[in-house]
C-alpha atoms as a PDB file:
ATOM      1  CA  UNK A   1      13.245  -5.244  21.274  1.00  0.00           C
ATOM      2  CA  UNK A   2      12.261  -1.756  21.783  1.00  0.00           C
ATOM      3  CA  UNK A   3      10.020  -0.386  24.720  1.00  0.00           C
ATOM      4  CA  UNK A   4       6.653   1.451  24.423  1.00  0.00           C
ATOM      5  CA  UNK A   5       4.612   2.287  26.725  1.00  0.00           C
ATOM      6  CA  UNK A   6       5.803   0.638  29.332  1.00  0.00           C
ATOM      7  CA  UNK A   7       5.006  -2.497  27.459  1.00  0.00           C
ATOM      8  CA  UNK A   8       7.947  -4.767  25.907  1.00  0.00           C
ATOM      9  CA  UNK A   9       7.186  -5.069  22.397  1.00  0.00           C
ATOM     10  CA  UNK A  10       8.608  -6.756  19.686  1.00  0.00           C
ATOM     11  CA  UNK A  11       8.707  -5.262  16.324  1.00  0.00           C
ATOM     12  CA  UNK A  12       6.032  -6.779  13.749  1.00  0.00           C
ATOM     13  CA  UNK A  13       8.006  -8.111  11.046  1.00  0.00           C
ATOM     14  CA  UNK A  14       5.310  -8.568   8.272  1.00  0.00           C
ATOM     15  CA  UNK A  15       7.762  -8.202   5.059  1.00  0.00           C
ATOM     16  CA  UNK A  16       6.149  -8.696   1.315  1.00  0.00           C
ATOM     17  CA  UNK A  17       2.241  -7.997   2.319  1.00  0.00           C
ATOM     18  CA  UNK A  18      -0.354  -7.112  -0.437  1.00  0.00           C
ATOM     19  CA  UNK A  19       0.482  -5.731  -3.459  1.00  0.00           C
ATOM     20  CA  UNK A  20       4.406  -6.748  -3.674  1.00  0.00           C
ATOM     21  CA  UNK A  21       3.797 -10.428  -3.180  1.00  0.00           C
ATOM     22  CA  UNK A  22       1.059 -11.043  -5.157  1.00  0.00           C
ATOM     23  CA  UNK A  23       2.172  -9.205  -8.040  1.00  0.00           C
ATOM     24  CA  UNK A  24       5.763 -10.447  -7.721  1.00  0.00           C
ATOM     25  CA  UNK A  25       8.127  -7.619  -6.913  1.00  0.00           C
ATOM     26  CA  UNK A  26      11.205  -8.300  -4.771  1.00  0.00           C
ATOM     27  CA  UNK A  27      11.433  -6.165  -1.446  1.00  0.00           C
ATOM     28  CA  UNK A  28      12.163  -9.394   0.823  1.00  0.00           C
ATOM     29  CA  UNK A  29      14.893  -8.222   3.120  1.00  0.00           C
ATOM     30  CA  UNK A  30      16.354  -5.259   0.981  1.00  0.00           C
ATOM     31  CA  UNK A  31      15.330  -1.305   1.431  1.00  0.00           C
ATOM     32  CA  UNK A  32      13.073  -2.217   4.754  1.00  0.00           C
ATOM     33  CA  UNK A  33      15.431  -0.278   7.048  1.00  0.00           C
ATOM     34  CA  UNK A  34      14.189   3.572   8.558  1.00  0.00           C
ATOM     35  CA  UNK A  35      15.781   6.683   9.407  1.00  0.00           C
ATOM     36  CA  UNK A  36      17.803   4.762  12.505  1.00  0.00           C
ATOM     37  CA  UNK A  37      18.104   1.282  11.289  1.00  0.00           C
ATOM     38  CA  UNK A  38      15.230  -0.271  12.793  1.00  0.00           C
ATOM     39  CA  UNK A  39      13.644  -2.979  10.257  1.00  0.00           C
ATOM     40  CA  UNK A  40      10.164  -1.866   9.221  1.00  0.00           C
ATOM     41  CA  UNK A  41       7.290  -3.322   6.919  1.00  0.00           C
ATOM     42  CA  UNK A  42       7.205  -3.093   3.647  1.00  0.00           C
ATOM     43  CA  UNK A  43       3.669  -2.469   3.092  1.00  0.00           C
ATOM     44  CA  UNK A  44       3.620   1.422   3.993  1.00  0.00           C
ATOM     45  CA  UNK A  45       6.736   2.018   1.663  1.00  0.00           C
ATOM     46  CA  UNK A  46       4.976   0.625  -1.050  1.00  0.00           C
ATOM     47  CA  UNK A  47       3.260   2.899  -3.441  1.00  0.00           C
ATOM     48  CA  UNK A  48       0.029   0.705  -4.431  1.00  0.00           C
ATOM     49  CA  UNK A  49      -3.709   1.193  -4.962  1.00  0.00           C
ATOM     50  CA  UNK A  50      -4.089  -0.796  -1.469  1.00  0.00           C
ATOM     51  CA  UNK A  51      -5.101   2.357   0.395  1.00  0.00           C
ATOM     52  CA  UNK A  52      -7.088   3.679  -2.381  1.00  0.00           C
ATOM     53  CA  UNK A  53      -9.555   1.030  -2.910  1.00  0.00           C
ATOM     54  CA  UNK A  54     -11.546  -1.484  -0.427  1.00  0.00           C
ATOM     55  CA  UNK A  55     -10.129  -5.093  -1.505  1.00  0.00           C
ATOM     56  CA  UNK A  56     -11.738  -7.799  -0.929  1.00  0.00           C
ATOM     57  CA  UNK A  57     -12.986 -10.996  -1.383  1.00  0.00           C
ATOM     58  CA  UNK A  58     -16.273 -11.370  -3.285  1.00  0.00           C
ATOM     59  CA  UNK A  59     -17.804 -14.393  -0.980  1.00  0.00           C
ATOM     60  CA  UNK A  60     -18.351 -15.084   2.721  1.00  0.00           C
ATOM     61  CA  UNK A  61     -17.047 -18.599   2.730  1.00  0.00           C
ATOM     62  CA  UNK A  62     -13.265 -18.980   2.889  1.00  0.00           C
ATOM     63  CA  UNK A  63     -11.406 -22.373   2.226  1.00  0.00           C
ATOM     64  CA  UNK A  64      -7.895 -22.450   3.541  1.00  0.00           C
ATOM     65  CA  UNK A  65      -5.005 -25.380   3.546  1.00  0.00           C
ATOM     66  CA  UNK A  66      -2.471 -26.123   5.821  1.00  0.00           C
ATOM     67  CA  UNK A  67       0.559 -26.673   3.118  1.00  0.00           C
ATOM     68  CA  UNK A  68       3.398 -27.111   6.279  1.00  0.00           C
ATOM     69  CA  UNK A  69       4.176 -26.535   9.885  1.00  0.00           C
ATOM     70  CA  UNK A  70       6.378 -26.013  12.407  1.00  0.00           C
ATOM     71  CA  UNK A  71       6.494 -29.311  13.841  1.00  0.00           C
ATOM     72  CA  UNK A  72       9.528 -28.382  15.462  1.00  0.00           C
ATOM     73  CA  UNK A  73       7.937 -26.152  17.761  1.00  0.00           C
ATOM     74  CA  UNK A  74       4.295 -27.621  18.332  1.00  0.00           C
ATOM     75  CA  UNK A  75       2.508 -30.589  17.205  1.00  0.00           C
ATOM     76  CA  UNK A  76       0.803 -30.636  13.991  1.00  0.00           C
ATOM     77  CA  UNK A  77      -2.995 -30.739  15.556  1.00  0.00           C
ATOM     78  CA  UNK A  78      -1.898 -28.068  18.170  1.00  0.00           C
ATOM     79  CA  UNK A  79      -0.439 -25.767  15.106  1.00  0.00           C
ATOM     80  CA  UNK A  80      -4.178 -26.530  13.403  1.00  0.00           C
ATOM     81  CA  UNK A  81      -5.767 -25.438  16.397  1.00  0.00           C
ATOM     82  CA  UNK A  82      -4.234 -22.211  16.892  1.00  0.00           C
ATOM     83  CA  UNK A  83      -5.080 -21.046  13.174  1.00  0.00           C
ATOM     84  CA  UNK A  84      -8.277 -22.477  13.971  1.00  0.00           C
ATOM     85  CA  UNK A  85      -8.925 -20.290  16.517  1.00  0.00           C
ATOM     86  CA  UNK A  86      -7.753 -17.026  14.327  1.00  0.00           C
ATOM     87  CA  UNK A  87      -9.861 -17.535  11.896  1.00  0.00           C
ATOM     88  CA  UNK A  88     -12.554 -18.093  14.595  1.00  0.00           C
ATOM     89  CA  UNK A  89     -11.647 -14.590  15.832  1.00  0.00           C
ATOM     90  CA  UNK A  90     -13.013 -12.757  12.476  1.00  0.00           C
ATOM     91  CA  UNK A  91     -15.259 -15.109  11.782  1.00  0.00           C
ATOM     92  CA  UNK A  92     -16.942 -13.885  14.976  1.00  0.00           C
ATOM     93  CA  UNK A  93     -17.502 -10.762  14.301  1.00  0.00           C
ATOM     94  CA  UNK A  94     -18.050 -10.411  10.436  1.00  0.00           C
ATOM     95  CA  UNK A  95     -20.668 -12.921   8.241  1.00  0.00           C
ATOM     96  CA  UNK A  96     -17.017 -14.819   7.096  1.00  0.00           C
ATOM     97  CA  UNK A  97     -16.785 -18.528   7.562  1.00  0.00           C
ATOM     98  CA  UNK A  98     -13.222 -20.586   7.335  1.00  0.00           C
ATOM     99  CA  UNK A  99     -13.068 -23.755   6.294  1.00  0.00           C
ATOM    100  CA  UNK A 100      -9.946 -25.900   6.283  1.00  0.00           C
ATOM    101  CA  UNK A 101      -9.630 -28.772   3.547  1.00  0.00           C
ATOM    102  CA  UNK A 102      -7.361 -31.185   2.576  1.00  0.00           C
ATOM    103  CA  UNK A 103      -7.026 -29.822  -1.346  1.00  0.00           C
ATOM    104  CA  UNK A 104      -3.936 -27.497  -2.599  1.00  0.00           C
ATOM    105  CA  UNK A 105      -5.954 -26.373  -5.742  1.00  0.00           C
ATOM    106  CA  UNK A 106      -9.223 -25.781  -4.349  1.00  0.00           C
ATOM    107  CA  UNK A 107      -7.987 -23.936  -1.660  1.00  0.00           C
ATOM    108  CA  UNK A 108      -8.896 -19.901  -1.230  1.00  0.00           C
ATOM    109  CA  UNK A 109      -5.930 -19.707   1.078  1.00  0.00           C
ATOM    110  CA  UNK A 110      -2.609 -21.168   1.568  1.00  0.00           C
ATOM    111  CA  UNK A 111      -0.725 -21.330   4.933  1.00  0.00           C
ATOM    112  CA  UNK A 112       2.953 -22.703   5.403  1.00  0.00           C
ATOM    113  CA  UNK A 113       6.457 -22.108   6.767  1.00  0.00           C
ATOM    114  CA  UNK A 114       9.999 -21.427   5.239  1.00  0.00           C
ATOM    115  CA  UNK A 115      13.620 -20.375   5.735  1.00  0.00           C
ATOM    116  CA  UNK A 116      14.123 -18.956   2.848  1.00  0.00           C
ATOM    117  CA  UNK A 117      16.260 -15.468   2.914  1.00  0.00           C
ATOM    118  CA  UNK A 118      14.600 -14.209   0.172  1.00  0.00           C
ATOM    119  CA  UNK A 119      11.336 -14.202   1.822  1.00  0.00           C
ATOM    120  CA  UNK A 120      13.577 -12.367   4.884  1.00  0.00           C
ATOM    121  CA  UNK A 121      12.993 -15.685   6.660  1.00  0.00           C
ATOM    122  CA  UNK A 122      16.203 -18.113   8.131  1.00  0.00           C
ATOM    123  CA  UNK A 123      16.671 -15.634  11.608  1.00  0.00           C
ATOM    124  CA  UNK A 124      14.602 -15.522  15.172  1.00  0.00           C
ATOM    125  CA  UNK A 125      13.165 -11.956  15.292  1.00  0.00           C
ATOM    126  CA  UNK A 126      13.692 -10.928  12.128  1.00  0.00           C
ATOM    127  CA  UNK A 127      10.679 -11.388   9.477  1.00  0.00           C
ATOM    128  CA  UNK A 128       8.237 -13.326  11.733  1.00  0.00           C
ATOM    129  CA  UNK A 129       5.495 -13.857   8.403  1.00  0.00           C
ATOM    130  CA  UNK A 130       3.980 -12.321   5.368  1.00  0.00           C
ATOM    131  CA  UNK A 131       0.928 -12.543   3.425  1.00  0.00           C
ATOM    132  CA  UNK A 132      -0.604 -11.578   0.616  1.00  0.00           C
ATOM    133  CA  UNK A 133      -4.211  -9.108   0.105  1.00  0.00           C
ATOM    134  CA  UNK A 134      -7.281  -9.766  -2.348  1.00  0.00           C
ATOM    135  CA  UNK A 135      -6.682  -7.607  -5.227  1.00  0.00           C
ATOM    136  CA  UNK A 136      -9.943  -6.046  -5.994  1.00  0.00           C
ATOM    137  CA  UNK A 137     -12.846  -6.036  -4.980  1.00  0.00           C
ATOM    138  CA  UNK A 138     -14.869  -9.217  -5.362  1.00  0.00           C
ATOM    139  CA  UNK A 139     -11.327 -11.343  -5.173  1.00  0.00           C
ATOM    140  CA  UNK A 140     -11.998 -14.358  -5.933  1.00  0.00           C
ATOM    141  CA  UNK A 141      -8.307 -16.207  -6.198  1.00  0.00           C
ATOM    142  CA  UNK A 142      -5.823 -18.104  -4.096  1.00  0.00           C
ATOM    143  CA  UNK A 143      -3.157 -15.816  -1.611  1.00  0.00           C
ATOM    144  CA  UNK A 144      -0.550 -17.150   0.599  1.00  0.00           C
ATOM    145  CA  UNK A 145       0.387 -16.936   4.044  1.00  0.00           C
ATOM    146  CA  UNK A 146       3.768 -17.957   5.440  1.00  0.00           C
ATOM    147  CA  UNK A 147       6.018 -18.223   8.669  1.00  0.00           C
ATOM    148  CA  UNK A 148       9.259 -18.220   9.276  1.00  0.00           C
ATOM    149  CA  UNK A 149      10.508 -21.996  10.536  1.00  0.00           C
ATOM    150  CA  UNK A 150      13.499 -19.636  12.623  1.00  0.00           C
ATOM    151  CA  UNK A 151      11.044 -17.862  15.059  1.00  0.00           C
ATOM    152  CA  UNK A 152      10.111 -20.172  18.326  1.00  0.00           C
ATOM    153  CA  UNK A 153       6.665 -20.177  18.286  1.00  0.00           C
ATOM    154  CA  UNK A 154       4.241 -20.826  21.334  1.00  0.00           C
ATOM    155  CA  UNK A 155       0.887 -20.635  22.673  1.00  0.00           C
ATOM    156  CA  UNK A 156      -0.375 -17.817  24.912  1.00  0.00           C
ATOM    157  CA  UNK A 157       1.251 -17.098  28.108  1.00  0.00           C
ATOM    158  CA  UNK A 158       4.314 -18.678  27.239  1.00  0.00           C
ATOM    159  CA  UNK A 159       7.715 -16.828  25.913  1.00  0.00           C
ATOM    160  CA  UNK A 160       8.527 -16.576  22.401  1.00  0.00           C
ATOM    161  CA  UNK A 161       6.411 -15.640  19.309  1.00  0.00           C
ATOM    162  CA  UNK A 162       2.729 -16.260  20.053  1.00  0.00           C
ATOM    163  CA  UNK A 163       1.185 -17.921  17.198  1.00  0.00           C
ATOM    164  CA  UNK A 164      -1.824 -17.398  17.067  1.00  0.00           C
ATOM    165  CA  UNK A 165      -1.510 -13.691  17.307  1.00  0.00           C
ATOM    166  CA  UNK A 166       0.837 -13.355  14.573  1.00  0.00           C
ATOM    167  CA  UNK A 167      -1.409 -15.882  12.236  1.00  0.00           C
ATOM    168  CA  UNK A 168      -4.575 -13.711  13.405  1.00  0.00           C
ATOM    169  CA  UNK A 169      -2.762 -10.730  12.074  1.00  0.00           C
ATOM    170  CA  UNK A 170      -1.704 -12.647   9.005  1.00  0.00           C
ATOM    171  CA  UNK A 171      -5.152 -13.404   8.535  1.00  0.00           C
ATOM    172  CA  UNK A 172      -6.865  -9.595   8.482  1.00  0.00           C
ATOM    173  CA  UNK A 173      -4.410  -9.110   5.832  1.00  0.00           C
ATOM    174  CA  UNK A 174      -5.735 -11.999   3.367  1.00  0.00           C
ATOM    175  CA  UNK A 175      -8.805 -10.416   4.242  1.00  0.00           C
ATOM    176  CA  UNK A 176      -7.952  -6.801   2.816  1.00  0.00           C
ATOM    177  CA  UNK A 177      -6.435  -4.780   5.877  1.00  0.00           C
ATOM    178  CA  UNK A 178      -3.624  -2.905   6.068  1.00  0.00           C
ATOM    179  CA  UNK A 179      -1.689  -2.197   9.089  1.00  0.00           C
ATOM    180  CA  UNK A 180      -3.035   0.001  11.826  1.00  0.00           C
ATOM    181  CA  UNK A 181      -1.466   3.147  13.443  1.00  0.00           C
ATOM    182  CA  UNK A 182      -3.326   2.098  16.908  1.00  0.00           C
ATOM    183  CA  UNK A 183      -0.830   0.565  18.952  1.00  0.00           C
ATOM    184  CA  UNK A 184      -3.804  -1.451  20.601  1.00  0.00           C
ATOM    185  CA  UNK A 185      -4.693  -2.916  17.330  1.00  0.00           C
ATOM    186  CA  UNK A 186      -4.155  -6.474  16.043  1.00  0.00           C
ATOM    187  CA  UNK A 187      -3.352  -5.104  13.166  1.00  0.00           C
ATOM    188  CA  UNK A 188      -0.363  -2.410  14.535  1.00  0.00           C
ATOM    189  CA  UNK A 189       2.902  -3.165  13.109  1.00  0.00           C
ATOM    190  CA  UNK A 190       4.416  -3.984  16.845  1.00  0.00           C
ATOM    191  CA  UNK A 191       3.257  -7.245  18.997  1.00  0.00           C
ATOM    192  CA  UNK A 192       1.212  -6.570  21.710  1.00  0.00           C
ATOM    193  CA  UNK A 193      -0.933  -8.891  23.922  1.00  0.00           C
ATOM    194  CA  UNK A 194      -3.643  -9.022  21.324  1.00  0.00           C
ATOM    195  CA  UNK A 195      -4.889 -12.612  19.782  1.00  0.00           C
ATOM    196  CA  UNK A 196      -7.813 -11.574  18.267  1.00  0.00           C
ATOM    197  CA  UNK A 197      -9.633  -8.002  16.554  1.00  0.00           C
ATOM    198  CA  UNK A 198      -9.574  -5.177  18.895  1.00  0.00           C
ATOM    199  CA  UNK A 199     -11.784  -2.235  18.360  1.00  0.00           C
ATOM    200  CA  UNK A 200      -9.862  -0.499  15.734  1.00  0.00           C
ATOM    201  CA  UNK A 201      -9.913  -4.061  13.700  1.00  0.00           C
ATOM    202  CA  UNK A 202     -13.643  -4.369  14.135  1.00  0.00           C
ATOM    203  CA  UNK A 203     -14.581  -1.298  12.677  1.00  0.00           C
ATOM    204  CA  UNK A 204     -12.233  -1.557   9.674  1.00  0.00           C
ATOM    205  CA  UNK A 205     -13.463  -5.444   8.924  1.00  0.00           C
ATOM    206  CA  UNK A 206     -16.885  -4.457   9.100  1.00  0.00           C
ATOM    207  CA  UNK A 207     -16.369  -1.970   6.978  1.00  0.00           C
ATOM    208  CA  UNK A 208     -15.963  -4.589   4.479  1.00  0.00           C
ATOM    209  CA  UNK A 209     -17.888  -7.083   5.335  1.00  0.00           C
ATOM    210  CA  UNK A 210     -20.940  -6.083   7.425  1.00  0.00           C
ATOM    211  CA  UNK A 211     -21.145  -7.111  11.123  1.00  0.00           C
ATOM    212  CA  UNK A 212     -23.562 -10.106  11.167  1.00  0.00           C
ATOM    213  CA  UNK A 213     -24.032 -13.888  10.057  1.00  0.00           C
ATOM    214  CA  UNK A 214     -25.793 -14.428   6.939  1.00  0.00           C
ATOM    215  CA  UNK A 215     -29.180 -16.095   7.619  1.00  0.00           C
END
């Protein structure tokens, strides 16, 4: 845990974003570690075109599948609800619709859970999730999101790893962001209290994807 602010705030785990897990190279748990030991994100270590080009999907209308859960944790229509309501959070504030449906292949996204220690997963507070970014930009394929089954994850207002928060974060990175160097952000590397887009999100999203529903 380390102290900012005032505010106690857990490090931001997000190992394997973008460009290293969709194109397949290894930096799960290995070479993540800064000048004083601290674990860190992979994504800013990673030389890629991320930061060079605006990636992102080439439609409005996002399909997404619920592959597993942490049933240990919360019940399986409480666990839907709480993604449902990060999607809802972007979907508010860009033209982007989410969709979830009961088919693996047709899916745009994938969401599920693991232990594995390749993925960085198997301890609380270590890795909390990672995700993957559209690769271009009119993406039009299938990326991954998943949690670790070791973190104990809640609702709002409650100790432990707030779901919804993290999976809200997740989520702006399927959708093309990168992490943010506002520490009020969403999308900053360190949990705060935010469960949905702050201001810095908001511009960057729109950036991408305009600010208003298609009519």
């Amino acid at each position: 845990m380390h102290v900012k602010k005032g505010l106690i705030m857990q490090r931001r785990h997000f190992i394997g974003c973008g460009f290293a897990s969709l194109y397949g190279v290894t930096v799960f748990g290995q070479n993540l570690l800064d000048a004083d030991d601290r674990p860190r994100c992979g994504v800013a270590d990673l030389p890629s075109p991320i930061n060079l080009f605006k990636d992102k999907w080439g439609k409005n209308h996002l399909t997404y599948y619920m592959s597993s859960r942490d049933t240990n944790d919360m019940q399986a229509e409480v666990w839907d609800k709480e993604f449902r309501l990060a999607f809802d959070a972007w979907s508010e504030i860009t033209p982007l619709t989410f969709e979830k449906i009961d088919d693996d292949d047709k899916a745009d996204v994938l969401i599920g859970v693991s232990r594995r220690r390749r993925s960085g997963f198997g301890r609380s507070g270590g890795v909390l999730a990672w995700a993957q970014m559209p690769s271009g930009k009119n993406y039009d394929g299938q990326l991954w999101t998943v949690f670790d089954l070791a973190e104990n994850w809640v609702l709002p207002d409650n100790t432990g790893i707030i779901l919804r928060s993290v999976a809200c974060h997740e989520i702006g990175h399927i959708l093309g962001l990168d992490h943010s160097r506002d520490e009020s952000a969403l999308m900053y590397a360190y949990i705060n209290d935010a469960i949905k887009p702050q201001k810095d999100d908001i511009n960057k999203i729109q950036k991408l994807y305009g600010n208003g529903k298609i009519k």
